[in-house]
PDB file of N, CA and C in Angstrom:
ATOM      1  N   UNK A   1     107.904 111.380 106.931  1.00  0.00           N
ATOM      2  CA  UNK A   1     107.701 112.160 105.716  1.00  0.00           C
ATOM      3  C   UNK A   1     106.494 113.097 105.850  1.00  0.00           C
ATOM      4  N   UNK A   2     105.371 112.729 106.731  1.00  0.00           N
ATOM      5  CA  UNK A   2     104.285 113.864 106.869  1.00  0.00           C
ATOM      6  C   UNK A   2     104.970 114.686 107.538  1.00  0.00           C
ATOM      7  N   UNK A   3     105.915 114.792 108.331  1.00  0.00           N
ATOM      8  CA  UNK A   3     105.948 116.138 108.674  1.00  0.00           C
ATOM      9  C   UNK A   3     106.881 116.707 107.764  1.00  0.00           C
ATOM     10  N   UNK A   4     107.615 116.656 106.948  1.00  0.00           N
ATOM     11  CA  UNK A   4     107.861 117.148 105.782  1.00  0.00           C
ATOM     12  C   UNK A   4     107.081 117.689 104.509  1.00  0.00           C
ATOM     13  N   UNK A   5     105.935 117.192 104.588  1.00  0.00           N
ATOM     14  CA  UNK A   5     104.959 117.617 104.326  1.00  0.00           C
ATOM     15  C   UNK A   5     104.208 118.662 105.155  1.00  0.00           C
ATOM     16  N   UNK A   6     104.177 118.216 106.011  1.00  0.00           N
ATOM     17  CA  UNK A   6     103.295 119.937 106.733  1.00  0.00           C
ATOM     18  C   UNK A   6     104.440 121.029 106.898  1.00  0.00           C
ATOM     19  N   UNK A   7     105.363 120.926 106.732  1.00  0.00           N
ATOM     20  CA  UNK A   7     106.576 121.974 107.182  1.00  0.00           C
ATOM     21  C   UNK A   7     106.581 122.291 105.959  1.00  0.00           C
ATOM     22  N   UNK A   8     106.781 121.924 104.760  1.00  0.00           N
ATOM     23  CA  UNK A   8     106.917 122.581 103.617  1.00  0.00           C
ATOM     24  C   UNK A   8     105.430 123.340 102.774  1.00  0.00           C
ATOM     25  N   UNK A   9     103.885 122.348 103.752  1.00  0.00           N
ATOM     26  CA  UNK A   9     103.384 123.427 103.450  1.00  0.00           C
ATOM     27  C   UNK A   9     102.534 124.486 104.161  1.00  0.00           C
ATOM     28  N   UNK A  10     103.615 124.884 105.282  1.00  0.00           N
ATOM     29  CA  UNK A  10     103.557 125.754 106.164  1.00  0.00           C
ATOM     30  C   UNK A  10     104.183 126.988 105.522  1.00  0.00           C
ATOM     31  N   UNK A  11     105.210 127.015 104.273  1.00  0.00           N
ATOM     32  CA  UNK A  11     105.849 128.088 104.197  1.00  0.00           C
ATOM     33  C   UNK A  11     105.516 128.865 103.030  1.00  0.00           C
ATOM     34  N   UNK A  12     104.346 129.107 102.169  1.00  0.00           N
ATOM     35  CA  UNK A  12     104.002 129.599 101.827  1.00  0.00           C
ATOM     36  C   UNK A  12     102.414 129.650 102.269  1.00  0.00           C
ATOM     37  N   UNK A  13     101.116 130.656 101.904  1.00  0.00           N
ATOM     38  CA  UNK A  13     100.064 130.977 101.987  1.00  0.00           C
ATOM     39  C   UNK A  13      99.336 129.378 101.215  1.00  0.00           C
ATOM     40  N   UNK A  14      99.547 129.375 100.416  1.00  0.00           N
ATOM     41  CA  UNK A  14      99.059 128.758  99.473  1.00  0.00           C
ATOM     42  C   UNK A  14     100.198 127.525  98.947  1.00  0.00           C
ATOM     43  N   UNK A  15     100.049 126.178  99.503  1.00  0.00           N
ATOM     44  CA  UNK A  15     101.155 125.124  98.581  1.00  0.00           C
ATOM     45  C   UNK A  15     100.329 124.470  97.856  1.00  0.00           C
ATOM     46  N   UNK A  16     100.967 123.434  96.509  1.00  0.00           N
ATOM     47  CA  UNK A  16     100.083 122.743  95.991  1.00  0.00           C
ATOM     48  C   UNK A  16     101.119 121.463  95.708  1.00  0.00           C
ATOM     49  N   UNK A  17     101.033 120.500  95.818  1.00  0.00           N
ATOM     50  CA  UNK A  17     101.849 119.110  95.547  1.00  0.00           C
ATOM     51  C   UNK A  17     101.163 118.844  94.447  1.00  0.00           C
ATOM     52  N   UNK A  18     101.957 118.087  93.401  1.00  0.00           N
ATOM     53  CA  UNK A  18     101.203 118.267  92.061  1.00  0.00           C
ATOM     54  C   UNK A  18     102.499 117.100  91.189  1.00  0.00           C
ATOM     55  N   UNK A  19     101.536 117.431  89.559  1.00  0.00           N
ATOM     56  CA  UNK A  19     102.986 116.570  89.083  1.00  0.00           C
ATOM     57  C   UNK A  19     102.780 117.155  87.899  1.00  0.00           C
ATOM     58  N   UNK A  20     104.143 117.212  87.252  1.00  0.00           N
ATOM     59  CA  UNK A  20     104.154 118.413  85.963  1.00  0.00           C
ATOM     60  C   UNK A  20     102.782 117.821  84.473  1.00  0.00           C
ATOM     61  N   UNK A  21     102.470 116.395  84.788  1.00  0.00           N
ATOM     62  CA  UNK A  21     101.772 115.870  83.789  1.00  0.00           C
ATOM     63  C   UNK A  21     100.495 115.773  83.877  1.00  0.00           C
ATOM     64  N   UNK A  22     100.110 116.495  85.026  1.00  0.00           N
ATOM     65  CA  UNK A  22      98.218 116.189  85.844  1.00  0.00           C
ATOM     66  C   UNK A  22      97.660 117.208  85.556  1.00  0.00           C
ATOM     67  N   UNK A  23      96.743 117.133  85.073  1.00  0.00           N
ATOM     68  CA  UNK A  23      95.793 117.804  84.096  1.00  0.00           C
ATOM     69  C   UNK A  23      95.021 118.701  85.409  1.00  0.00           C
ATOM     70  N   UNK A  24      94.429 118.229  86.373  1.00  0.00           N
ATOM     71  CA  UNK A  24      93.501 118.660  87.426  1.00  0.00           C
ATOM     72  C   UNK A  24      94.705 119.362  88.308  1.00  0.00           C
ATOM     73  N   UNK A  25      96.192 119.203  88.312  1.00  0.00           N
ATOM     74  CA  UNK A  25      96.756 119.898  89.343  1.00  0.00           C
ATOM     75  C   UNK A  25      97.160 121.137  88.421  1.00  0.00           C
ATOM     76  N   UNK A  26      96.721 121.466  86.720  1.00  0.00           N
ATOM     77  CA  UNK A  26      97.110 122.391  85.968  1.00  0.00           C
ATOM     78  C   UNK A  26      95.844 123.390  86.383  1.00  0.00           C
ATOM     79  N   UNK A  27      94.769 122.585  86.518  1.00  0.00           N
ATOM     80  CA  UNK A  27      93.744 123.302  86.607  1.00  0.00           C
ATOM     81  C   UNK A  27      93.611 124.289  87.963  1.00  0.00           C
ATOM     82  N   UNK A  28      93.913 123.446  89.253  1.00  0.00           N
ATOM     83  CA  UNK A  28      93.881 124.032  90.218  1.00  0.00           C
ATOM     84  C   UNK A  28      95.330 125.403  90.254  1.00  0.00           C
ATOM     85  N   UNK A  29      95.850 125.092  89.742  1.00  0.00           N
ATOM     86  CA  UNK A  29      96.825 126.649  89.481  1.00  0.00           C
ATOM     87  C   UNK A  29      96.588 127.756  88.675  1.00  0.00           C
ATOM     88  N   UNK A  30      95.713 127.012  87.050  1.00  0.00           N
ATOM     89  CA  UNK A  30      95.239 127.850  86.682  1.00  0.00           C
ATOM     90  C   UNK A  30      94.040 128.920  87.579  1.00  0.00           C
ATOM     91  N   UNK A  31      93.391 128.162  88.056  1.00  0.00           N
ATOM     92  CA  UNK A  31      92.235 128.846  88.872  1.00  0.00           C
ATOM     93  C   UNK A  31      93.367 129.868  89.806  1.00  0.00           C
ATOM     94  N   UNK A  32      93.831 129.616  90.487  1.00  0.00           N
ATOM     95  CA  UNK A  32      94.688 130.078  91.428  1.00  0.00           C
ATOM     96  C   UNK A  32      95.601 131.748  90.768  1.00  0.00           C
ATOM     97  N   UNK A  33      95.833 130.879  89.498  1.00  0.00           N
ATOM     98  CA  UNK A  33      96.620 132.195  89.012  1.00  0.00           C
ATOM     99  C   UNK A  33      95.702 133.524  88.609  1.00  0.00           C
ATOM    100  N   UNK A  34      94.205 132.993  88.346  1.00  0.00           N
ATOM    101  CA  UNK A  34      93.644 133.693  87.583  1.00  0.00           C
ATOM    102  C   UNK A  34      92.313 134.389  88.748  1.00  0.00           C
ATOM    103  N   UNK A  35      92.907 134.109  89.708  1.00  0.00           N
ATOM    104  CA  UNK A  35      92.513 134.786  91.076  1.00  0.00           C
ATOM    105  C   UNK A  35      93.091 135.883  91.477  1.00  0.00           C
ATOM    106  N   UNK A  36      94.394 136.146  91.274  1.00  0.00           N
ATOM    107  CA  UNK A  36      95.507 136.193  91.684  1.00  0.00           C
ATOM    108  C   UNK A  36      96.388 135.924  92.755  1.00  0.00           C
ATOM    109  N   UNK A  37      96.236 134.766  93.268  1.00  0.00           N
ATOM    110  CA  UNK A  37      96.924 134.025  94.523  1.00  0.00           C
ATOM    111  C   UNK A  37      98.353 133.748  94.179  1.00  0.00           C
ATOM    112  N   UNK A  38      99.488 134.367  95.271  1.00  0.00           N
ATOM    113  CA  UNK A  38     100.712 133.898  95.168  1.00  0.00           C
ATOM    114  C   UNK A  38     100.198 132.700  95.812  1.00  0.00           C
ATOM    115  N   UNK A  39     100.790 131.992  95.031  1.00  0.00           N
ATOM    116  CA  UNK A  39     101.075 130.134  95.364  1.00  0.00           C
ATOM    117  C   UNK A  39     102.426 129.266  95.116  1.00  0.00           C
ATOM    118  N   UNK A  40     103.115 128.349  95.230  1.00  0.00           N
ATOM    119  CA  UNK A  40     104.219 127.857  95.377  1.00  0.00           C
ATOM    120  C   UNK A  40     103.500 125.972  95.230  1.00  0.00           C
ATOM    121  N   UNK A  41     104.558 125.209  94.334  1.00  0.00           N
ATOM    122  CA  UNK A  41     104.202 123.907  93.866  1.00  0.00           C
ATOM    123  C   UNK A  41     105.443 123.471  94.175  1.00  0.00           C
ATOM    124  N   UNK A  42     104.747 121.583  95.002  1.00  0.00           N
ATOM    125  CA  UNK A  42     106.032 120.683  94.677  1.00  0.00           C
ATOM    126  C   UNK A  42     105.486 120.157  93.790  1.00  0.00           C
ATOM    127  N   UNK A  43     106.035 119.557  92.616  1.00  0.00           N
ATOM    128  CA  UNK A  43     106.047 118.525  91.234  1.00  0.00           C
ATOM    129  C   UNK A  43     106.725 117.372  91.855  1.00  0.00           C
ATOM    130  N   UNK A  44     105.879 116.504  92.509  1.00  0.00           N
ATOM    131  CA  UNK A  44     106.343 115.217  92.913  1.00  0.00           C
ATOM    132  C   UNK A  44     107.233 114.561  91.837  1.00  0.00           C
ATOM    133  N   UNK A  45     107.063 114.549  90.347  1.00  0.00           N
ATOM    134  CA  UNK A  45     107.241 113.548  89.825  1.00  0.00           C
ATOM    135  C   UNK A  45     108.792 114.270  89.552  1.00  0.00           C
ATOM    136  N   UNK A  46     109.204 115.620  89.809  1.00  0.00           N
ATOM    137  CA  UNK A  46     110.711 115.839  89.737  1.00  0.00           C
ATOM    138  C   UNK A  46     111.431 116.240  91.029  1.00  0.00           C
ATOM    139  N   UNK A  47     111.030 115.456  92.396  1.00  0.00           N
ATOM    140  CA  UNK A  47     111.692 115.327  93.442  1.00  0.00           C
ATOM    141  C   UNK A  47     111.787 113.941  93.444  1.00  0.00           C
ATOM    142  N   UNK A  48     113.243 113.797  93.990  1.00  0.00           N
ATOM    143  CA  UNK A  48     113.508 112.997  94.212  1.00  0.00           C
ATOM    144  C   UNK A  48     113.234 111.796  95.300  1.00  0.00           C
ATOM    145  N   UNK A  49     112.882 112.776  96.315  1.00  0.00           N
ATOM    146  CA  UNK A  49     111.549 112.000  97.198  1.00  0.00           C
ATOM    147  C   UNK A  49     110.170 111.964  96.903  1.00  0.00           C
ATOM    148  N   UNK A  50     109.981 111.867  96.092  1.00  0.00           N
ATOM    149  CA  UNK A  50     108.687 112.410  95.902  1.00  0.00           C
ATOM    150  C   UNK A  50     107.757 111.568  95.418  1.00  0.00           C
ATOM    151  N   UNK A  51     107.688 110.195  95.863  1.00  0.00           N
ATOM    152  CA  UNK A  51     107.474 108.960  96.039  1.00  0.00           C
ATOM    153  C   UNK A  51     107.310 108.627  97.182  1.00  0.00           C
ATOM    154  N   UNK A  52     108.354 109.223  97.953  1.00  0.00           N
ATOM    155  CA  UNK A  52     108.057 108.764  99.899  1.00  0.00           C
ATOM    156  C   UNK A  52     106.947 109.906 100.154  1.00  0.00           C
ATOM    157  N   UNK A  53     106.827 111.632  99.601  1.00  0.00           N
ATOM    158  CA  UNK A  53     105.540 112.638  99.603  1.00  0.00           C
ATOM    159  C   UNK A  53     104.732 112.090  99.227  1.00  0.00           C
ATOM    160  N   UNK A  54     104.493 111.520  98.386  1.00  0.00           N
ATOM    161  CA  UNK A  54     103.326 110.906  97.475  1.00  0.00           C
ATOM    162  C   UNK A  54     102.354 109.894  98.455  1.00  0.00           C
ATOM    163  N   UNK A  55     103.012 108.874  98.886  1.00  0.00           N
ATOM    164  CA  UNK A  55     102.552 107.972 100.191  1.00  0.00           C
ATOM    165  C   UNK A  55     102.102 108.828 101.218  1.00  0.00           C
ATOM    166  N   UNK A  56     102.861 109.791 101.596  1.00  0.00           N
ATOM    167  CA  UNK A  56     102.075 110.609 103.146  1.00  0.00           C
ATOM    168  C   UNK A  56     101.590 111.160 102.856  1.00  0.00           C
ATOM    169  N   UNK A  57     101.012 112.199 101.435  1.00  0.00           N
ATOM    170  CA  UNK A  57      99.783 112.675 100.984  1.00  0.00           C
ATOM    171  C   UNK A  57      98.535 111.780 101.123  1.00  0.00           C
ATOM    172  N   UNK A  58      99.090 110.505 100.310  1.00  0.00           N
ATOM    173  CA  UNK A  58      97.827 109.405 100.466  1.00  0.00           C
ATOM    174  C   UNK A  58      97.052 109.461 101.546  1.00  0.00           C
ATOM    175  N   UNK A  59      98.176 109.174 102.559  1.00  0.00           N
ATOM    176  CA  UNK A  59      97.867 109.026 103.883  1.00  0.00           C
ATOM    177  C   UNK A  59      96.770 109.712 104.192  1.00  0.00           C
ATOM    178  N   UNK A  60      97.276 111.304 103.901  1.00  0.00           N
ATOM    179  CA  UNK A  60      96.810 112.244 104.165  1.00  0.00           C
ATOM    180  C   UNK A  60      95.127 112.958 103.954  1.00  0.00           C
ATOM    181  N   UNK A  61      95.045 112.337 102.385  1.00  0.00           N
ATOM    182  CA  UNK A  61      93.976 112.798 101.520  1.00  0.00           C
ATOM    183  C   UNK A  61      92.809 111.661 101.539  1.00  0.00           C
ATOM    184  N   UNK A  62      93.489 110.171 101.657  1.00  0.00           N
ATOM    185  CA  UNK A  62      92.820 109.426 102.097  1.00  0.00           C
ATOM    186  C   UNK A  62      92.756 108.974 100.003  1.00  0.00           C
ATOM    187  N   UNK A  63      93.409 109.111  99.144  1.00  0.00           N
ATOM    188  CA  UNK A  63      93.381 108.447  97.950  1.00  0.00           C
ATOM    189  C   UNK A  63      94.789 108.104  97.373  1.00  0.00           C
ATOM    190  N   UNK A  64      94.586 107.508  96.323  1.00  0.00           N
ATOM    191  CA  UNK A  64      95.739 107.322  95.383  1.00  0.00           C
ATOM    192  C   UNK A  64      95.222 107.842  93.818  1.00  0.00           C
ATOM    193  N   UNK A  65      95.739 108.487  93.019  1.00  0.00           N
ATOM    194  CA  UNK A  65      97.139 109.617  93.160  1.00  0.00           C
ATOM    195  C   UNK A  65      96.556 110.619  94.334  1.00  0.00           C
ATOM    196  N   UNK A  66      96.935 110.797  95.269  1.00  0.00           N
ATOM    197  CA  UNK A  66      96.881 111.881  95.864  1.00  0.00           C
ATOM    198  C   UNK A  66      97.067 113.331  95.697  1.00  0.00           C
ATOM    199  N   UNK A  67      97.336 113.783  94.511  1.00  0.00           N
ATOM    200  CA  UNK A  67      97.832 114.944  93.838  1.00  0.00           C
ATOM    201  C   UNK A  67      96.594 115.492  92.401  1.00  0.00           C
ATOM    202  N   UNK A  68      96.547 116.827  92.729  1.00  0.00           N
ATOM    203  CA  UNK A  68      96.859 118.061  93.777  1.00  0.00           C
ATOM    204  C   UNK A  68      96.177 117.865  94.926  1.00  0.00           C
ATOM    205  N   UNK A  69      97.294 118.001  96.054  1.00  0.00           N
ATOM    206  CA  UNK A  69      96.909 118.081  97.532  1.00  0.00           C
ATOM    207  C   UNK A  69      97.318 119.724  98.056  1.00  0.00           C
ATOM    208  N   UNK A  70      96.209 120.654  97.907  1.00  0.00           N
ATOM    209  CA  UNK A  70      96.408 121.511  97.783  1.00  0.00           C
ATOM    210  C   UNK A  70      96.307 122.350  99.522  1.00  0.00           C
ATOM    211  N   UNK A  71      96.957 123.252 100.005  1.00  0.00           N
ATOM    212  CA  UNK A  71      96.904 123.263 101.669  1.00  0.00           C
ATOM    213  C   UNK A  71      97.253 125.362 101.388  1.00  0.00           C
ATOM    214  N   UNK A  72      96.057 125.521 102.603  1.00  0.00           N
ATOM    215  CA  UNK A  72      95.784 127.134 102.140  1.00  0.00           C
ATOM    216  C   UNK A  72      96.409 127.315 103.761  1.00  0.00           C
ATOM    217  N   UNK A  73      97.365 127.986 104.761  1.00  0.00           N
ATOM    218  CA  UNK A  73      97.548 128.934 105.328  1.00  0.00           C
ATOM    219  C   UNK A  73      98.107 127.939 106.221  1.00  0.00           C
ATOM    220  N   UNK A  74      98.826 126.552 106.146  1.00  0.00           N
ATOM    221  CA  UNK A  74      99.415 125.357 106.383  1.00  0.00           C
ATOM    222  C   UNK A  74      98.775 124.358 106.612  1.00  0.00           C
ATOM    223  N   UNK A  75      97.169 124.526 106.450  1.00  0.00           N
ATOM    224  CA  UNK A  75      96.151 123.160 106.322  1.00  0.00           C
ATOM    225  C   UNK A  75      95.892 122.809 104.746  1.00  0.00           C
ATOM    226  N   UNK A  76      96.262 121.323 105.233  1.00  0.00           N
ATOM    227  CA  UNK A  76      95.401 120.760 103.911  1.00  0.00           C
ATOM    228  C   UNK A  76      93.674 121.057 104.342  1.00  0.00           C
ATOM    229  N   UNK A  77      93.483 121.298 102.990  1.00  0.00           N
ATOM    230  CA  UNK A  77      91.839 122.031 102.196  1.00  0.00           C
ATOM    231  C   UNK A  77      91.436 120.495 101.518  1.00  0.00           C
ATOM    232  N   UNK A  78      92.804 119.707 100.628  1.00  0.00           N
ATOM    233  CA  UNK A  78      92.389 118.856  99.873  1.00  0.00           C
ATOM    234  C   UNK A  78      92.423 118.795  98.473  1.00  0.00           C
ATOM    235  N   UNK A  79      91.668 117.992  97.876  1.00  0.00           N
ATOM    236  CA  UNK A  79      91.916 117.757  96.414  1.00  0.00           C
ATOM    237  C   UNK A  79      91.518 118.892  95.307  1.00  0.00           C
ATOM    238  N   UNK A  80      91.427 118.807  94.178  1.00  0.00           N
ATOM    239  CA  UNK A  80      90.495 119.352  93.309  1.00  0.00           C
ATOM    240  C   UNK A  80      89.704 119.861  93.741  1.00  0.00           C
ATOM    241  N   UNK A  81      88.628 118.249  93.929  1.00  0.00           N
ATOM    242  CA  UNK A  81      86.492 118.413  93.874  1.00  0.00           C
ATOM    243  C   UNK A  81      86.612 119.383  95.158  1.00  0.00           C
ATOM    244  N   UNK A  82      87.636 119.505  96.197  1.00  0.00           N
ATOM    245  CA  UNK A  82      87.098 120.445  97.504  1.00  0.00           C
ATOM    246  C   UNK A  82      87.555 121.315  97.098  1.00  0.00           C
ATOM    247  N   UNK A  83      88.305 121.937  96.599  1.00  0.00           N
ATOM    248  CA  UNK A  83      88.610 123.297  95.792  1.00  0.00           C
ATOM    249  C   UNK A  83      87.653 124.136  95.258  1.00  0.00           C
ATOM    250  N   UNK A  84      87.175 123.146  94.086  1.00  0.00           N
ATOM    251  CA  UNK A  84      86.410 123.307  93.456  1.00  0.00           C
ATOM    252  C   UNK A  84      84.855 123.822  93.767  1.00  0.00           C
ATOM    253  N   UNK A  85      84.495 122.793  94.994  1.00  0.00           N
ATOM    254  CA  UNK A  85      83.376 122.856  96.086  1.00  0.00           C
ATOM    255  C   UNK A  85      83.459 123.949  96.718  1.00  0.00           C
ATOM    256  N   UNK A  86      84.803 124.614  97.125  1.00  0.00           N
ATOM    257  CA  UNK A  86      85.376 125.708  98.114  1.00  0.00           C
ATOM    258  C   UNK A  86      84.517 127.059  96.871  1.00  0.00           C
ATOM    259  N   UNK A  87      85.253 127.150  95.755  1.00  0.00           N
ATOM    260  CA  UNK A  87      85.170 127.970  94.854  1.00  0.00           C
ATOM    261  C   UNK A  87      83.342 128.151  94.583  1.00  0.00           C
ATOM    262  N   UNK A  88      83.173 126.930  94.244  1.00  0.00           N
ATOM    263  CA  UNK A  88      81.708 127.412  93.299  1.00  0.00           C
ATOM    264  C   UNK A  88      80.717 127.882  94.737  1.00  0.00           C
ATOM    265  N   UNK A  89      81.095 127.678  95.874  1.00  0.00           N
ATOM    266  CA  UNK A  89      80.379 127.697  97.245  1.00  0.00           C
ATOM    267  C   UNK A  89      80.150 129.116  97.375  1.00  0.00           C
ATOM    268  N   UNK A  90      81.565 130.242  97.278  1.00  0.00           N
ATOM    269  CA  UNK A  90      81.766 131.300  97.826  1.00  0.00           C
ATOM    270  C   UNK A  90      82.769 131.041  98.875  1.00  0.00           C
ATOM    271  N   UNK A  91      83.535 130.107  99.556  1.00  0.00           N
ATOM    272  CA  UNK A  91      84.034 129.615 100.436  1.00  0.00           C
ATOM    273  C   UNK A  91      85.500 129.750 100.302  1.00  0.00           C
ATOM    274  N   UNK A  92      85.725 130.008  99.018  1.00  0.00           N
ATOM    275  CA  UNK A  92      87.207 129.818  98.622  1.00  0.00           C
ATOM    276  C   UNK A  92      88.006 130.963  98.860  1.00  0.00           C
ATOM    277  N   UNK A  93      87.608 132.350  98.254  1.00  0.00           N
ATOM    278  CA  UNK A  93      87.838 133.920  98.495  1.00  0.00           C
ATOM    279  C   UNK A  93      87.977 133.873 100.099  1.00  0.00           C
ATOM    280  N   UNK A  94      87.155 133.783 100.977  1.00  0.00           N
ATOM    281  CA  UNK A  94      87.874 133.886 102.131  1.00  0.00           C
ATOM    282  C   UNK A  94      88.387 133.146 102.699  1.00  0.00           C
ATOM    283  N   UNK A  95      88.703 132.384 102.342  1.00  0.00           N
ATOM    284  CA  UNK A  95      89.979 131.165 103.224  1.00  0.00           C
ATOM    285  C   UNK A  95      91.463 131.883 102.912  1.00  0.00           C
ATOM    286  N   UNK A  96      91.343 132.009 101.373  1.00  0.00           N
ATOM    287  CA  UNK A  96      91.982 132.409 100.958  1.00  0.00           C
ATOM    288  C   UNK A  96      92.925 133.911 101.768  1.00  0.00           C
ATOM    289  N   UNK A  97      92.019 135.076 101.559  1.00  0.00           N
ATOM    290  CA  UNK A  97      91.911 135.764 102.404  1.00  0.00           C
ATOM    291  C   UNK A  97      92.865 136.184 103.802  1.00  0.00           C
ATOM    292  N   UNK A  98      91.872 135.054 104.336  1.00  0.00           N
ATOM    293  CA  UNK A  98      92.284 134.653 105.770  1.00  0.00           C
ATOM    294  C   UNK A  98      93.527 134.203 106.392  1.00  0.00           C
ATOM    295  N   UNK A  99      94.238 133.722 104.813  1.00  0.00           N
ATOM    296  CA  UNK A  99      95.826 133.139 104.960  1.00  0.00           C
ATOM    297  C   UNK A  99      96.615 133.944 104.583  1.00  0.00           C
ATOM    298  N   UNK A 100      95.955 135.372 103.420  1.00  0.00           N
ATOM    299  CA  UNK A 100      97.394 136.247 103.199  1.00  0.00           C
ATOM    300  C   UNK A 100      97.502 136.142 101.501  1.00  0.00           C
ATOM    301  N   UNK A 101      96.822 135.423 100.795  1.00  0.00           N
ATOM    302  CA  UNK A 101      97.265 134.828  99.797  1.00  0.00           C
ATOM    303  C   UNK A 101      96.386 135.613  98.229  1.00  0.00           C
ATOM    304  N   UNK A 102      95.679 136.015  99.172  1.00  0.00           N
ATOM    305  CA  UNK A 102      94.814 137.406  98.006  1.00  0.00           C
ATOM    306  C   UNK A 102      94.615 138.614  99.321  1.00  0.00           C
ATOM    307  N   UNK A 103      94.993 139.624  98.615  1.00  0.00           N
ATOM    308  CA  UNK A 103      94.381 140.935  99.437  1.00  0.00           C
ATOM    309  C   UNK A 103      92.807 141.438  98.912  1.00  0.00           C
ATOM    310  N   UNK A 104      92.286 141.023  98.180  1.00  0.00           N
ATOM    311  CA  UNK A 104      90.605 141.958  97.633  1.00  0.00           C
ATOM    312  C   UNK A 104      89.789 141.017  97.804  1.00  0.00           C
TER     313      UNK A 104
END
């Protein structure tokens, strides 16, 4: 299942695994939208695998809920707080950047 996970978020600039009811994975899109980053979401909680994703995120992120596991240019970046850390740093604009996912 991780590599179903890195293959799916290889295909956009910007993926975010998320679940339609998580307050912090609303946030990290809001930020995102209001950047203007094309971005693309799985909503674990309306795939049907998305219980077996959920486990190889864990894996991945190293927590439980693992979501938003957010991955900029087919690397996971990580949760929220590193987003967040990315953003308030100056760090975030060019990663960003660097993947295609904002042009300015």
């Amino acid at each position: 299942m991780a590599e179903r996970v890195r293959w799916l978020a290889s295909q956009r600039a910007v993926v975010i695994f998320g679940a339609s009811n998580c307050c912090m994975c609303h946030a990290v899109k809001t930020l995102f939208t209001e950047m203007g980053v094309s971005w693309t979401v799985h909503e674990l909680d309306k795939d049907p695998r998305g219980k077996d994703v959920e486990r190889a995120l864990a894996g991945m992120v190293g927590r439980t809920p693992p979501v938003p596991a957010v991955f900029i240019g087919g690397r996971l970046v990580g949760t929220t707080d590193q987003i967040m850390t990315l953003h308030v740093g100056g760090q975030l604009v060019p990663l960003l950047r660097q993947a295609g996912a904002i042009w300015l």
